[in-house]
N, C-alpha and C. Protein backbone atom coordinates (compact mmCIF):
# COMPACT_ATOMS: atom_id res chain seq x y z
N UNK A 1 -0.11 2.15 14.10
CA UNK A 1 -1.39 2.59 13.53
C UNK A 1 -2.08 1.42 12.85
N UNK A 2 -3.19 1.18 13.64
CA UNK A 2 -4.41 -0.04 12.38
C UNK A 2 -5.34 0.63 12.10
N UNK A 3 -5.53 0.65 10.65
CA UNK A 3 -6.55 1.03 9.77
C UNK A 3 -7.17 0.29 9.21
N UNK A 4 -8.52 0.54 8.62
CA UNK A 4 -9.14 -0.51 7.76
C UNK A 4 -9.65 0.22 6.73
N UNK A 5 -9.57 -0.16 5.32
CA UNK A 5 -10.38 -0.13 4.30
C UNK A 5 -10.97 -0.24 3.44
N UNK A 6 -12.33 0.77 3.40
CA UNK A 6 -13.62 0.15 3.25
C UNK A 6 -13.81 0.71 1.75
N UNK A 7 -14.60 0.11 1.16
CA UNK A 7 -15.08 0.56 -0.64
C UNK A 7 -15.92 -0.17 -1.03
N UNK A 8 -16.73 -0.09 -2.28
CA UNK A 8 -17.13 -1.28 -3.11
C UNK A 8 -16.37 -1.38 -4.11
N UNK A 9 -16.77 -2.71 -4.82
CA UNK A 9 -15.78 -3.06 -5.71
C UNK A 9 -15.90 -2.16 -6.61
N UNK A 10 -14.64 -2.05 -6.97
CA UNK A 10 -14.08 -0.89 -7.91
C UNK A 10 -13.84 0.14 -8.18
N UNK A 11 -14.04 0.68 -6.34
CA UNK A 11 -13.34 1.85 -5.90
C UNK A 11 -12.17 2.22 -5.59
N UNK A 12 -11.28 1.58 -5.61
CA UNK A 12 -9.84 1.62 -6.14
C UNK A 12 -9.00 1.15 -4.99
N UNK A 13 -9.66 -0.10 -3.90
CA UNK A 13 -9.07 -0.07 -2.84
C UNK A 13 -7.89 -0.74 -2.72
N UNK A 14 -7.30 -1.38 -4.01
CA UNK A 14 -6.10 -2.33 -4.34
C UNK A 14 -5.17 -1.50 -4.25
N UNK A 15 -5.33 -0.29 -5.67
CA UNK A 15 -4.57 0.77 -5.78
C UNK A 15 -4.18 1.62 -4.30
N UNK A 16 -4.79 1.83 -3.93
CA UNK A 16 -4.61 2.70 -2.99
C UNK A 16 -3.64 1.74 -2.04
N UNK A 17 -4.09 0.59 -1.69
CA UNK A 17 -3.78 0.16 -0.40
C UNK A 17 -2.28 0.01 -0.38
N UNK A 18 -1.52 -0.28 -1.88
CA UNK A 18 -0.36 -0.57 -2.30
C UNK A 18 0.44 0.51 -1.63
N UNK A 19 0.20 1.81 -2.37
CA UNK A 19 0.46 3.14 -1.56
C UNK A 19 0.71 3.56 -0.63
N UNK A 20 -0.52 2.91 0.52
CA UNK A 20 -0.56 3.07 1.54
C UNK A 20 0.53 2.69 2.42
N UNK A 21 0.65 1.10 2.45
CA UNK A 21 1.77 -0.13 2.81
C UNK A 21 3.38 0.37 2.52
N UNK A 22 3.03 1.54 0.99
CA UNK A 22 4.52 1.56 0.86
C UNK A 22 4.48 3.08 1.71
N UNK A 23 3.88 3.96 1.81
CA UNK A 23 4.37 5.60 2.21
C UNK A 23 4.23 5.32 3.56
N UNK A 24 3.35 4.40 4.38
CA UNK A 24 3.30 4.16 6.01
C UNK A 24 3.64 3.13 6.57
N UNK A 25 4.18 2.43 5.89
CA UNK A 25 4.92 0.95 6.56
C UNK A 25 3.96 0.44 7.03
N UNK A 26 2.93 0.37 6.66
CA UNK A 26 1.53 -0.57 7.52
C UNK A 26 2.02 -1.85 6.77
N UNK A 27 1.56 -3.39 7.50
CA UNK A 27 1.17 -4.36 6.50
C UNK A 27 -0.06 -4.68 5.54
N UNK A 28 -0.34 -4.32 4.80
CA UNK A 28 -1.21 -5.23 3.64
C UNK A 28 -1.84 -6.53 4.62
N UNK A 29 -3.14 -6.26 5.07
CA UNK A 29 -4.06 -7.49 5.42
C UNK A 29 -5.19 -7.74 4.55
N UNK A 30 -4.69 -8.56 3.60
CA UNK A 30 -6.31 -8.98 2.82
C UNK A 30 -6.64 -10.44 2.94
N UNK A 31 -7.91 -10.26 2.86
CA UNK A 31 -8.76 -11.61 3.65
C UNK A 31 -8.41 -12.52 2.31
N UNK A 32 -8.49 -12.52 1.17
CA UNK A 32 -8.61 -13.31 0.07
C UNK A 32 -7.24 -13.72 -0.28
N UNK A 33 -5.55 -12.67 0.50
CA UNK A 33 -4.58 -13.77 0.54
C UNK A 33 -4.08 -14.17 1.69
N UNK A 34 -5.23 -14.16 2.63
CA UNK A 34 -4.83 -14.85 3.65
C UNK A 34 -5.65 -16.49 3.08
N UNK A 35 -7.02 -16.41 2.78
CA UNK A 35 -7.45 -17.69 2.12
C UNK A 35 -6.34 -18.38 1.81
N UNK A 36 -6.37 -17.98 0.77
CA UNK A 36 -5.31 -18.38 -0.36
C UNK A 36 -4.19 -18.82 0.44
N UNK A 37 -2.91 -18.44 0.98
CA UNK A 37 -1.93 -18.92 1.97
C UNK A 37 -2.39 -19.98 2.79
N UNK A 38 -3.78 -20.24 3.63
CA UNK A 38 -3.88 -20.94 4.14
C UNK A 38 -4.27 -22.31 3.82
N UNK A 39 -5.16 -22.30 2.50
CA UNK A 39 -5.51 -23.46 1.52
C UNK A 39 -4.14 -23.97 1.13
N UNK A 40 -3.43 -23.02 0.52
CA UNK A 40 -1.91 -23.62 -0.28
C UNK A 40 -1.17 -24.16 0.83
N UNK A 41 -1.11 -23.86 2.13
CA UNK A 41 -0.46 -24.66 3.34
C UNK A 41 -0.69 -25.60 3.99
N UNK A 42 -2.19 -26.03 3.57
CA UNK A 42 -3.01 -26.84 4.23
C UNK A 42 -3.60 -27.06 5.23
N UNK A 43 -3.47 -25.59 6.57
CA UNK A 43 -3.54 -25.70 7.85
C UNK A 43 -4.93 -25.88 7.84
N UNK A 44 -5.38 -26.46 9.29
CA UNK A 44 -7.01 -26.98 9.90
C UNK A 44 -7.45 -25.57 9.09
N UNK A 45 -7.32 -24.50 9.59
CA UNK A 45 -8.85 -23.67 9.30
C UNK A 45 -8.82 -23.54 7.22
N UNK A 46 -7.60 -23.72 7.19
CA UNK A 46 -7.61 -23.38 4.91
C UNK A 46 -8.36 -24.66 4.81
N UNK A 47 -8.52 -26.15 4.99
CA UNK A 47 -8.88 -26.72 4.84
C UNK A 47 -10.20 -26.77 4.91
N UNK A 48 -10.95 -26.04 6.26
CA UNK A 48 -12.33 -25.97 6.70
C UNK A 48 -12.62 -24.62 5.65
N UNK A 49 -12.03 -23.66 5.32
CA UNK A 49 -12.11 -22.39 4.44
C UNK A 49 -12.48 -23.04 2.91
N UNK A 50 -11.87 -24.02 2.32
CA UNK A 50 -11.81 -24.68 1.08
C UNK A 50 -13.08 -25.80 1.12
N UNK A 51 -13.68 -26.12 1.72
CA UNK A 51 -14.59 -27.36 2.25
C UNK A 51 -15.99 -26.28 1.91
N UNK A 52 -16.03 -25.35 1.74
CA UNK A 52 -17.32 -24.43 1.39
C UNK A 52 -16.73 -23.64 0.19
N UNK A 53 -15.79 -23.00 0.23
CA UNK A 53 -15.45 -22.51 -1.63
C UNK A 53 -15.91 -23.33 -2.48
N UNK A 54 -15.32 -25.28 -2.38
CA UNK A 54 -15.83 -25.48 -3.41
C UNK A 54 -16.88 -25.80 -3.82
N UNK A 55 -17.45 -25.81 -2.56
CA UNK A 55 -19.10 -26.01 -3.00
C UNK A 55 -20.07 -24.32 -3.00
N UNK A 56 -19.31 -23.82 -3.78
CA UNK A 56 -19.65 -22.38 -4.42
C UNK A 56 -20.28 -21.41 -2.94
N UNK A 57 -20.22 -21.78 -1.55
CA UNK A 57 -20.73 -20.98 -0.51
C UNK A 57 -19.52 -20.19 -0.21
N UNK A 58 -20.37 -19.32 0.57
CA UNK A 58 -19.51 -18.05 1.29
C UNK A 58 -18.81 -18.52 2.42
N UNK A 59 -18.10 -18.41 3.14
CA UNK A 59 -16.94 -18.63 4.48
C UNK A 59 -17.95 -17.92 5.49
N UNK A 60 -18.42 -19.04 6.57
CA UNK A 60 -19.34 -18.60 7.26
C UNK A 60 -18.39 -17.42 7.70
N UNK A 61 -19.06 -16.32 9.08
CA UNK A 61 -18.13 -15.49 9.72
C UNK A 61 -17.09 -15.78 10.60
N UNK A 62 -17.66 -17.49 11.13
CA UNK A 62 -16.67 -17.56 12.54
C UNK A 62 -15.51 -18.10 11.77
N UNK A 63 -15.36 -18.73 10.65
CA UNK A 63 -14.46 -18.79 9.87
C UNK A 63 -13.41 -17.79 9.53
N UNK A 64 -13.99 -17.14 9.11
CA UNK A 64 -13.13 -15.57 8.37
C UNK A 64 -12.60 -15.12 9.76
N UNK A 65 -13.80 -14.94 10.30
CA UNK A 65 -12.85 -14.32 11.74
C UNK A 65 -11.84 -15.26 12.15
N UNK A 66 -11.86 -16.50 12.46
CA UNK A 66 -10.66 -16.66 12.57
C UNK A 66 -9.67 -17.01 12.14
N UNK A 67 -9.20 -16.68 10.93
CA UNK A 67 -8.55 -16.56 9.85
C UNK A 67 -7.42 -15.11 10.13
N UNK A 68 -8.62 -13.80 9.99
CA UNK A 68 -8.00 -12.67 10.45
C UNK A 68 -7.43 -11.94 11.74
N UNK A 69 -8.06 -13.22 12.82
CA UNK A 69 -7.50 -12.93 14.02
C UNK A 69 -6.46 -13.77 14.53
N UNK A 70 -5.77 -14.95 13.73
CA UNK A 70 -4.79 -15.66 13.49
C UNK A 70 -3.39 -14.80 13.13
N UNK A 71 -4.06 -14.30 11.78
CA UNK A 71 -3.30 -13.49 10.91
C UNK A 71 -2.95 -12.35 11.51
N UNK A 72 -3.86 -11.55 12.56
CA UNK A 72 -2.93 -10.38 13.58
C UNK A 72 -2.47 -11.14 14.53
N UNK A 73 -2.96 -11.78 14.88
CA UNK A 73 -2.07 -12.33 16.53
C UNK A 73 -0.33 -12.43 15.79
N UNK A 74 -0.36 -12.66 14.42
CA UNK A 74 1.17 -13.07 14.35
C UNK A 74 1.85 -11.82 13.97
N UNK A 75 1.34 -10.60 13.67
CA UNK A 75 1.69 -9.12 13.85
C UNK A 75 1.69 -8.53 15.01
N UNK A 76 1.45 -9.14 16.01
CA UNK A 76 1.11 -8.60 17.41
C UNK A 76 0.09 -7.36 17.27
N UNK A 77 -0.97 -7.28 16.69
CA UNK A 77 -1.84 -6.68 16.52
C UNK A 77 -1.14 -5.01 16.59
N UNK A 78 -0.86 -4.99 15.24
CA UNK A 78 -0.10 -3.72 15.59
C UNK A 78 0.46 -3.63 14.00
N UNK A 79 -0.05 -1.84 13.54
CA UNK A 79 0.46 -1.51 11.81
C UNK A 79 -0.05 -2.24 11.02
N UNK A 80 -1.04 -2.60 11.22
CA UNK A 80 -1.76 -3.20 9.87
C UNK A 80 -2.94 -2.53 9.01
N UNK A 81 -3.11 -2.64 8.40
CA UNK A 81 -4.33 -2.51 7.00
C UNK A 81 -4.81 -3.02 6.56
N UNK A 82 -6.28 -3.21 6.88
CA UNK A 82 -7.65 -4.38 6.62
C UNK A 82 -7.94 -4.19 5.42
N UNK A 83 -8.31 -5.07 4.41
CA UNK A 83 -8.61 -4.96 3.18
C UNK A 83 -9.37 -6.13 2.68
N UNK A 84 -10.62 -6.11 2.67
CA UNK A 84 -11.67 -6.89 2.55
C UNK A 84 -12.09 -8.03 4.20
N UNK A 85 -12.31 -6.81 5.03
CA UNK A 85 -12.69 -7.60 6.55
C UNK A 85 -12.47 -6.03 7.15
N UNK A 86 -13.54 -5.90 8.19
CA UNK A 86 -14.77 -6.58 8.23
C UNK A 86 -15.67 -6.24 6.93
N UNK A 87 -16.95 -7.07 6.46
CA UNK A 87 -17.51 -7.24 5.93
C UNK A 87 -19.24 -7.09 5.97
N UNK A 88 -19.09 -6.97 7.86
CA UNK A 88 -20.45 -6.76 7.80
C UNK A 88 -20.31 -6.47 9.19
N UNK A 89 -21.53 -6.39 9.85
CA UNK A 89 -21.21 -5.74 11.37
C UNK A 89 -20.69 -6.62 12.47
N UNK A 90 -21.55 -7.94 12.47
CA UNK A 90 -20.85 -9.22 12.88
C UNK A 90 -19.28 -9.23 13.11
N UNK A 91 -18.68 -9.30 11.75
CA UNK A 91 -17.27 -9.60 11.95
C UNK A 91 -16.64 -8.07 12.42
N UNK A 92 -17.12 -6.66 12.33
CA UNK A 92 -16.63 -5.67 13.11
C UNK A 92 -16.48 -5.74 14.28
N UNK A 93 -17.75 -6.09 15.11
CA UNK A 93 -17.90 -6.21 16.30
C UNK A 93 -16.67 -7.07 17.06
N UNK A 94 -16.85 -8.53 16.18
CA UNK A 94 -15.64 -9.49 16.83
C UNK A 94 -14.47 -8.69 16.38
N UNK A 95 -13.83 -7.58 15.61
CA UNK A 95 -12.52 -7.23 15.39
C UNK A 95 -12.63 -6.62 16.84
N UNK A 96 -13.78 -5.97 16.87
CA UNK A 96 -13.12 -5.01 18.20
C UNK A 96 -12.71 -5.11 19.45
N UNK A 97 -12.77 -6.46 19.25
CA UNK A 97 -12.74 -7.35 20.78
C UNK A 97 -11.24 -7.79 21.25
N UNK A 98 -10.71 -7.67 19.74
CA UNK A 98 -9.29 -8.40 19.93
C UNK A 98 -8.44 -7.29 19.06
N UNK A 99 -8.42 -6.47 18.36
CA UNK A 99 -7.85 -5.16 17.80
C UNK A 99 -7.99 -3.64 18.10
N UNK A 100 -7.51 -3.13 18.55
CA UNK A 100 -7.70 -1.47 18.30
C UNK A 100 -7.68 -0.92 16.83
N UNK A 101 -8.67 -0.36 16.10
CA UNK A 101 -8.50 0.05 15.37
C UNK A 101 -8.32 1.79 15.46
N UNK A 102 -7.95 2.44 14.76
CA UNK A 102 -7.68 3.32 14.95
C UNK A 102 -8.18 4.29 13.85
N UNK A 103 -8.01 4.17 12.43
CA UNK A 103 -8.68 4.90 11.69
C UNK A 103 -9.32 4.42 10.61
N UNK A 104 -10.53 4.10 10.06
CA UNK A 104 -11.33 3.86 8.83
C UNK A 104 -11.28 4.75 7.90
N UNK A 105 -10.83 4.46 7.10
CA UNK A 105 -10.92 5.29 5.13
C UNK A 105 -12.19 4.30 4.34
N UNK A 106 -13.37 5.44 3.75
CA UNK A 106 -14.10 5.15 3.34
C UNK A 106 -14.38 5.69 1.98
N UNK A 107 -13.61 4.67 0.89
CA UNK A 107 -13.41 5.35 -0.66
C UNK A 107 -14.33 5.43 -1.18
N UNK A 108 -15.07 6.22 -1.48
CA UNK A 108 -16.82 6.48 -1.54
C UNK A 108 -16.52 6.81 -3.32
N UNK A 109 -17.28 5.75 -4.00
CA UNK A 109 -17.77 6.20 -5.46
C UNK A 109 -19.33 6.19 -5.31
N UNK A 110 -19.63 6.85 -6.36
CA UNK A 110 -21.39 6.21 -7.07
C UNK A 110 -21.03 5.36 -7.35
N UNK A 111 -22.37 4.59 -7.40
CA UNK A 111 -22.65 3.40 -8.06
C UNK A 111 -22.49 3.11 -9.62
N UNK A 112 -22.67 4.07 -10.20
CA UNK A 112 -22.73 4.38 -11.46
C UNK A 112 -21.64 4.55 -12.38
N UNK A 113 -20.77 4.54 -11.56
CA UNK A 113 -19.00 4.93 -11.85
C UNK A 113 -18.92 3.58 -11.88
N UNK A 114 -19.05 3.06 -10.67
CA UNK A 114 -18.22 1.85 -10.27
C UNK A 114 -18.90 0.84 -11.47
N UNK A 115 -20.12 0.94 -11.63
CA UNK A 115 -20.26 0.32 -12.99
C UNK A 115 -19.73 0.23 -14.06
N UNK A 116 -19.61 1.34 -14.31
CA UNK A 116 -18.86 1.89 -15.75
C UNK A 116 -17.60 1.44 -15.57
N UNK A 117 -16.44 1.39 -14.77
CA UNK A 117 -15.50 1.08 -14.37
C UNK A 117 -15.20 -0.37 -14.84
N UNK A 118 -15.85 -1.31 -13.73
CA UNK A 118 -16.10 -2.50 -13.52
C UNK A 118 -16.50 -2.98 -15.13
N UNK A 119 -17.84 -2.91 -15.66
CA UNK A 119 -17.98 -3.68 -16.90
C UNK A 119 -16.97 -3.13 -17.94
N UNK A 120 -16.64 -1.72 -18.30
CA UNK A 120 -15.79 -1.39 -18.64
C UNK A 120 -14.42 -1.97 -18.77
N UNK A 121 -14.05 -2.37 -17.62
CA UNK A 121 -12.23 -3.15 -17.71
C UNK A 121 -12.44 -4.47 -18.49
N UNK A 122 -11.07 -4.07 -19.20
CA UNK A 122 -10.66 -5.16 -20.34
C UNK A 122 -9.41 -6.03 -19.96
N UNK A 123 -9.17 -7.42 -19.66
CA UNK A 123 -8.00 -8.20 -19.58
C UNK A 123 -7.71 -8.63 -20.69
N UNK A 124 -6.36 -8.81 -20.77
CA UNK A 124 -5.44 -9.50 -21.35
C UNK A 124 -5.06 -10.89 -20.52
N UNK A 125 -5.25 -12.00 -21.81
CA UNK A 125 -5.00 -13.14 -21.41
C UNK A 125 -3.90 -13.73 -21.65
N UNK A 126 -2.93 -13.18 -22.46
CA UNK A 126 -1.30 -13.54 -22.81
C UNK A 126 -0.81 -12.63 -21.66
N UNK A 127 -0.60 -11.70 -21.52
CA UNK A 127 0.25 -10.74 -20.54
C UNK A 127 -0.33 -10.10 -19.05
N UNK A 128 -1.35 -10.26 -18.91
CA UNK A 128 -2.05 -9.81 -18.09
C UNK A 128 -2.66 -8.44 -17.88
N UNK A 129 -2.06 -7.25 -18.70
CA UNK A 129 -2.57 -6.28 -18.60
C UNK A 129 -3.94 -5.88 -18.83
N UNK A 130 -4.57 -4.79 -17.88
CA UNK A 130 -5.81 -4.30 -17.62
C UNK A 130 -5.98 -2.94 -18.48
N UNK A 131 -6.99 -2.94 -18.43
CA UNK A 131 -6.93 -0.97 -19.40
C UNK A 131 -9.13 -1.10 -18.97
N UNK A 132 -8.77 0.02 -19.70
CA UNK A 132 -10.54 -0.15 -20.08
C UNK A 132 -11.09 0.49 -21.66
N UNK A 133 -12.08 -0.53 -21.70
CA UNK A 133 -12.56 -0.15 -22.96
C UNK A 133 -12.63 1.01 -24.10
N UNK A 134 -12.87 1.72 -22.80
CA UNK A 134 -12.82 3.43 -23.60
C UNK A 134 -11.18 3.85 -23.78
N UNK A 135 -9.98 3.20 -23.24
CA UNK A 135 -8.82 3.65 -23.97
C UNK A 135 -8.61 2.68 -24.91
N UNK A 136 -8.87 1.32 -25.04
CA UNK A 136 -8.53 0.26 -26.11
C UNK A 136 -10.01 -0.17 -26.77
N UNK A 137 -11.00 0.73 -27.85
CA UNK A 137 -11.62 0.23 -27.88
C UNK A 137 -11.58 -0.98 -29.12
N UNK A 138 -10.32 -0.99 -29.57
CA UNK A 138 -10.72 -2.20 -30.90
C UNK A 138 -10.33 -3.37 -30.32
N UNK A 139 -10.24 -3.37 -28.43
CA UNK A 139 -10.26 -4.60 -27.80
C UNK A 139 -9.06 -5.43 -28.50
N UNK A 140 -7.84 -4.63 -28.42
CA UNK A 140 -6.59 -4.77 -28.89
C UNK A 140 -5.44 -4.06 -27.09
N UNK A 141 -4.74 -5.99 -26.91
CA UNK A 141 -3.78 -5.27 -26.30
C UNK A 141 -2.63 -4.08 -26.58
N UNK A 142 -2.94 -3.14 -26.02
CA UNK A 142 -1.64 -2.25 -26.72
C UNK A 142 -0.17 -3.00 -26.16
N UNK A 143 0.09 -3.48 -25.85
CA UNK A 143 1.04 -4.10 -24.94
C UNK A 143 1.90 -5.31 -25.72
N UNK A 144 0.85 -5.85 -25.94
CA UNK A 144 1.13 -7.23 -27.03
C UNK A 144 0.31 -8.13 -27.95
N UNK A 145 -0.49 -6.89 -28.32
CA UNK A 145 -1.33 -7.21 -29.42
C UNK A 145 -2.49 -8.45 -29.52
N UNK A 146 -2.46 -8.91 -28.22
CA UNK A 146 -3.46 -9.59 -27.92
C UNK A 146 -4.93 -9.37 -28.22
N UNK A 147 -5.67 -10.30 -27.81
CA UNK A 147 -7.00 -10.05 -27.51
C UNK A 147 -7.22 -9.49 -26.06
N UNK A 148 -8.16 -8.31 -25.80
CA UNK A 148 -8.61 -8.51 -24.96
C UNK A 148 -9.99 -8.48 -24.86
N UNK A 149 -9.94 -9.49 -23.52
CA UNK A 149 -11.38 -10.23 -22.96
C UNK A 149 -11.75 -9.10 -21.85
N UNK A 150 -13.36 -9.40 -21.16
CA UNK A 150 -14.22 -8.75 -20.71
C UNK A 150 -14.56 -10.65 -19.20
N UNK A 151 -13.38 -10.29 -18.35
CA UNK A 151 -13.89 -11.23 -17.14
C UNK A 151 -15.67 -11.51 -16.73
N UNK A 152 -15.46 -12.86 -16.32
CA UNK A 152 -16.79 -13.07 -16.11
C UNK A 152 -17.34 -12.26 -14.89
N UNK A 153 -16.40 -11.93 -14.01
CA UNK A 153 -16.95 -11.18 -13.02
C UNK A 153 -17.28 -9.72 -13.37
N UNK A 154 -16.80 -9.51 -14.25
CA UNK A 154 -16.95 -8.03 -14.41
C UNK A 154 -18.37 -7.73 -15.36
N UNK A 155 -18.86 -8.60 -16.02
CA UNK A 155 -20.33 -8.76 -17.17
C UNK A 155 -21.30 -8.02 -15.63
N UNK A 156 -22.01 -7.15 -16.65
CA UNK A 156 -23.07 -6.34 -15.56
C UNK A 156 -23.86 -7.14 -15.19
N UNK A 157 -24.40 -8.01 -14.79
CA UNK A 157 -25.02 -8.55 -13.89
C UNK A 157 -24.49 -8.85 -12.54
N UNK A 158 -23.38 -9.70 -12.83
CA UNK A 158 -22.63 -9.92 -11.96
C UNK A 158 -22.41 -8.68 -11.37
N UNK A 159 -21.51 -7.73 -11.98
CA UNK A 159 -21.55 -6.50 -10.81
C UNK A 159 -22.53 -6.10 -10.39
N UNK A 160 -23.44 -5.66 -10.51
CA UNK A 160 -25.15 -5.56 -9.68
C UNK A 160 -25.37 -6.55 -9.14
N UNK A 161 -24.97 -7.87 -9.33
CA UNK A 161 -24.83 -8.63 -7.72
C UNK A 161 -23.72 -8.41 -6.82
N UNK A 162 -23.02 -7.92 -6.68
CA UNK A 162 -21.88 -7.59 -6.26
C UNK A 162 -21.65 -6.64 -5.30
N UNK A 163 -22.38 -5.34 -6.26
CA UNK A 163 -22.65 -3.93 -5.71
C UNK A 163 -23.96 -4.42 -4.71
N UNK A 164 -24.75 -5.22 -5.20
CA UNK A 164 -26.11 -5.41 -4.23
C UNK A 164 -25.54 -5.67 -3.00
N UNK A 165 -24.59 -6.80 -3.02
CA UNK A 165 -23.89 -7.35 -1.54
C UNK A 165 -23.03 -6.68 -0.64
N UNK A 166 -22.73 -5.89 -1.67
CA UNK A 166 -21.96 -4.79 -0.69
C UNK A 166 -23.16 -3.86 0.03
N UNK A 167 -24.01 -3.27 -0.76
CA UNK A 167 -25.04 -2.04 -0.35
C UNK A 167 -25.63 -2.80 0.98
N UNK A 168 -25.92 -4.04 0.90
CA UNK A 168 -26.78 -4.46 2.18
C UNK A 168 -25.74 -5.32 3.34
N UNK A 169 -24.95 -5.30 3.24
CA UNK A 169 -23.79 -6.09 4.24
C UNK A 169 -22.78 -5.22 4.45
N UNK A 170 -22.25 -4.29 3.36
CA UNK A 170 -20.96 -3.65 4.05
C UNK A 170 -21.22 -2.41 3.89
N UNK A 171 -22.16 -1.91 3.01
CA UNK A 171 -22.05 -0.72 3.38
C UNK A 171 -22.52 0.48 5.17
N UNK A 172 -23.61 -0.70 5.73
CA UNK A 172 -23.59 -0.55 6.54
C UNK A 172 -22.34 -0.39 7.92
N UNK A 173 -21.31 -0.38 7.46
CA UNK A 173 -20.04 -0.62 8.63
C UNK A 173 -19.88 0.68 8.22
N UNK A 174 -20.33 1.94 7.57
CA UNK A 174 -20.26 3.24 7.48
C UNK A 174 -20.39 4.02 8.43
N UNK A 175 -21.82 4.04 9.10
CA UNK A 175 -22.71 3.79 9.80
C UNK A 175 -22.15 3.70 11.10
N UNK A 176 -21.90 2.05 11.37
CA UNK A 176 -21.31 1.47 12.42
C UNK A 176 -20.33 2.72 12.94
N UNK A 177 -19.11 2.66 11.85
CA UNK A 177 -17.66 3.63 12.62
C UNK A 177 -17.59 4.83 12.53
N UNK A 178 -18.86 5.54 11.88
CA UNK A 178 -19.23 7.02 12.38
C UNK A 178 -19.86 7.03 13.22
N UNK A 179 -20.11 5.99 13.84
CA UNK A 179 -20.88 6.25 15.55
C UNK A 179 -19.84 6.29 16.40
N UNK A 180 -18.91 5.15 15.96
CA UNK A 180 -17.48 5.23 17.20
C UNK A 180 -16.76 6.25 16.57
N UNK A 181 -16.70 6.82 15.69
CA UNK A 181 -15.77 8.25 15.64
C UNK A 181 -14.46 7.68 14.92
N UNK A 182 -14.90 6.83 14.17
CA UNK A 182 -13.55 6.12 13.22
C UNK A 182 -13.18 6.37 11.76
N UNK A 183 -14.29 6.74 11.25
CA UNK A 183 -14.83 6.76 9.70
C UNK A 183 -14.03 7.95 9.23
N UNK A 184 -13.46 7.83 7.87
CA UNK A 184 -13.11 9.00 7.40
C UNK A 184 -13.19 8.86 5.82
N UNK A 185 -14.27 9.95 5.31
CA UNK A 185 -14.26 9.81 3.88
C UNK A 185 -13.89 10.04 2.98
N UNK A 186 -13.24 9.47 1.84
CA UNK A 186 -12.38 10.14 0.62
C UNK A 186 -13.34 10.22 -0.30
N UNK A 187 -12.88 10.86 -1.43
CA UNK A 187 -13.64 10.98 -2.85
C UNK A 187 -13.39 9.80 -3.80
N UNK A 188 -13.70 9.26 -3.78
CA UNK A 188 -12.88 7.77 -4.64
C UNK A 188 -12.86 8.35 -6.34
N UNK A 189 -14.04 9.65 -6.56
CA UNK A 189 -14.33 9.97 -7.92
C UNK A 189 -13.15 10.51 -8.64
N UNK A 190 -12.73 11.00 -8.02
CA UNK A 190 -10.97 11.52 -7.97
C UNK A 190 -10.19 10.93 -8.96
N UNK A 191 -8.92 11.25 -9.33
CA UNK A 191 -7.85 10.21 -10.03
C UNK A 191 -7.36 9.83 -8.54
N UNK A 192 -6.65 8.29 -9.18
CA UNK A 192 -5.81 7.93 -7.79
C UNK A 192 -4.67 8.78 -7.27
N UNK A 193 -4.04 9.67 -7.77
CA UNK A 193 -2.97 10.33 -7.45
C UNK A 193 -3.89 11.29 -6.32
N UNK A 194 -5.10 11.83 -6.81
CA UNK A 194 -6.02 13.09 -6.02
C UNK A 194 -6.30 12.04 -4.57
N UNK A 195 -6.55 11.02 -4.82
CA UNK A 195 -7.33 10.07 -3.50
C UNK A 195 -6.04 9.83 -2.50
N UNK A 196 -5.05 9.44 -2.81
CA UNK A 196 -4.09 9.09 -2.26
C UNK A 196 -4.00 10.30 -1.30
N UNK A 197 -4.11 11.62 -2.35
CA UNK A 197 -3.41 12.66 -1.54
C UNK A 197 -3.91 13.11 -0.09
N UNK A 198 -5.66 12.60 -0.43
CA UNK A 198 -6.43 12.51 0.12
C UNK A 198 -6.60 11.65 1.63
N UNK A 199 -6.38 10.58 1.28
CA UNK A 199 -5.45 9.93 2.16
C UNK A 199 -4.49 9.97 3.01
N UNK A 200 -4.36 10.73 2.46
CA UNK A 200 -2.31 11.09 3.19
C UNK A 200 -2.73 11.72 4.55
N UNK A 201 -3.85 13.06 3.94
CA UNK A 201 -3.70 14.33 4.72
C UNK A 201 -4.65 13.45 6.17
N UNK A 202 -5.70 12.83 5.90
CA UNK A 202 -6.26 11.85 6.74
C UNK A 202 -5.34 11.48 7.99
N UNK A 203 -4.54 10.25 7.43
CA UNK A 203 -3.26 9.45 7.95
C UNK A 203 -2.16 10.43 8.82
N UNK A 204 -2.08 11.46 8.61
CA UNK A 204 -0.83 12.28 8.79
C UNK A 204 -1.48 13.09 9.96
């Protein structure tokens, strides 16, 4: 079984995907540690991948794509779980050329959540733990009494650029795999235990 899934940020697609990998034996495919593996190894394409990170640009597509079609060829295209790819219709199109996919999960929040969510979460910079504001609000780790900080990515602007890039590039692949009969939607508004379950009955 290959699946892919789709969210905006901070619809819980980390959480979930963990879940997923462990109750269906799929592999975990995410584009950002495949980067990452390939920069830290040094191969031709991490090198050509790192040659535009640091000059603050995006990874054109023929890049990414072949990054992720590297990364299945060595699964024999088979049990995996897309997680941040495709990204826009472009790189769908090229998945379909060289993958069967089989089912899309589409963790659907408002926008308005995912805000609240997003500026909301609080890190810890000694221990790493996450929470959100509204359970720690004296911005006290419960954990280890730390400070906690408010990431630069997470300051509302940034997420309204974020959410913008998703609404006009990925949310469209909605669209796309309810035309091929792939798409399947969860409630992301849910607790994760409700989404998962949600999930399941999908998958099963």
């Amino acid at each position: 079984m290959n699946i892919i899934l789709l969210g905006a940020p901070g619809a819980g697609k980390g959480t979930q995907a963990t879940r997923i990998e462990e109750e269906f034996g799929l592999t975990h495919v995410s584009t950002g540690d495949i980067f990452r593996r390939h920069m830290r190894q040094e191969t031709p394409i991490g090198k050509k991948a790192r040659s535009y990170i640091k000059k603050g640009q995006l990874v054109p597509d023929e890049v990414t794509i072949e990054l992720v079609r590297t990364t299945l060829d060595e699964l024999g295209n088979n049990n995996f779980m897309l997680d941040g790819f495709p990204r826009n219709i472009n790189q769908a199109e090229a998945l379909g050329k060289t993958s069967n996919i089989d089912c899309v999960i589409d963790i659907s929040v408002d926008f308005g959540v995912l805000m609240d969510r997003i500026c909301g979460r609080r890190s810890c910079l000694e221990c790493g733990y996450t929470t959100h504001i509204s359970v720690c609000p004296d911005g006290t780790c419960p954990k280890c009494g730390s400070e906690l900080v408010q990431r630069m990515d997470d300051k509302e602007e940034t997420v309204k650029q974020r959410l913008e890039v998703y609404k006009n590039e990925t949310a469209p692949l909605v669209e796309y795999y309810t035309r091929l009969g792939k798409l399947r939607t969860v409630n992301g508004m849910k607790s994760p235990d409700e989404v998962f379950e949600e999930i399941k009955k999908v998958l099963k």
